[in-house]
C-alpha atoms as a PDB file:
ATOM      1  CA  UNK A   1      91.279 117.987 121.202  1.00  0.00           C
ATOM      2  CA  UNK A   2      89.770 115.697 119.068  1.00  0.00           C
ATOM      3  CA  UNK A   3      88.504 113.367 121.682  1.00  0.00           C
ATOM      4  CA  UNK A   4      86.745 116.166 123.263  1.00  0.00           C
ATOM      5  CA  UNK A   5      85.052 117.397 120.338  1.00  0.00           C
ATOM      6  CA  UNK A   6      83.900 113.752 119.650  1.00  0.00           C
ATOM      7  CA  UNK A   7      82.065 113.137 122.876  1.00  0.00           C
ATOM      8  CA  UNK A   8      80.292 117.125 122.478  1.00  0.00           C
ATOM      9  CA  UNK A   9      79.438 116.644 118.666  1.00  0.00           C
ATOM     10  CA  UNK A  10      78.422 112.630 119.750  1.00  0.00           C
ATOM     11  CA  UNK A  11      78.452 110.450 116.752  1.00  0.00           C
ATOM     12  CA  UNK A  12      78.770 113.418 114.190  1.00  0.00           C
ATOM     13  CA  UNK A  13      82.183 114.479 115.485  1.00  0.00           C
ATOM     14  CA  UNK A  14      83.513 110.893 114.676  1.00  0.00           C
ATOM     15  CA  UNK A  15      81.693 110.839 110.958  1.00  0.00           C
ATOM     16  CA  UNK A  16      83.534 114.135 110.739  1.00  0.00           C
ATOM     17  CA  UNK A  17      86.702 113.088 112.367  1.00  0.00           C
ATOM     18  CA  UNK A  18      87.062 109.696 109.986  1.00  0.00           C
ATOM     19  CA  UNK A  19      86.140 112.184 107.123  1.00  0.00           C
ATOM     20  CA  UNK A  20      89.428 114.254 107.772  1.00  0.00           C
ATOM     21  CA  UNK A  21      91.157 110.917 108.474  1.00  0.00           C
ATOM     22  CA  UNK A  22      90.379 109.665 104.878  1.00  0.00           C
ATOM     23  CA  UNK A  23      91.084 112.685 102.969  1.00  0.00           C
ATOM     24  CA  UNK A  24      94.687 112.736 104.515  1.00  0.00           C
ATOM     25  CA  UNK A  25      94.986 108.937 104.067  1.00  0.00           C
ATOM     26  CA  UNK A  26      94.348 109.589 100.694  1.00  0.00           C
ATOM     27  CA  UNK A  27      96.569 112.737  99.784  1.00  0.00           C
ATOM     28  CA  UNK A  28     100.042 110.059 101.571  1.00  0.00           C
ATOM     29  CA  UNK A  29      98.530 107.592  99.799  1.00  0.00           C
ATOM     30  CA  UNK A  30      98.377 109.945  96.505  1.00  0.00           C
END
């Protein structure tokens, strides 16, 4: 799912995607 909403949304999708990443990162890390 997320690879194919990466290549439509381009570089947006992976801003967005590395977004989510952090935030959940940071709640384990928290």
């Amino acid at each position: 799912m997320t690879g194919k909403t990466s290549r439509n949304k381009g570089a947006r999708g992976e801003r967005e995607f590395a977004e989510m990443l952090s935030n959940e990162i940071g709640q384990v890390v928290k």
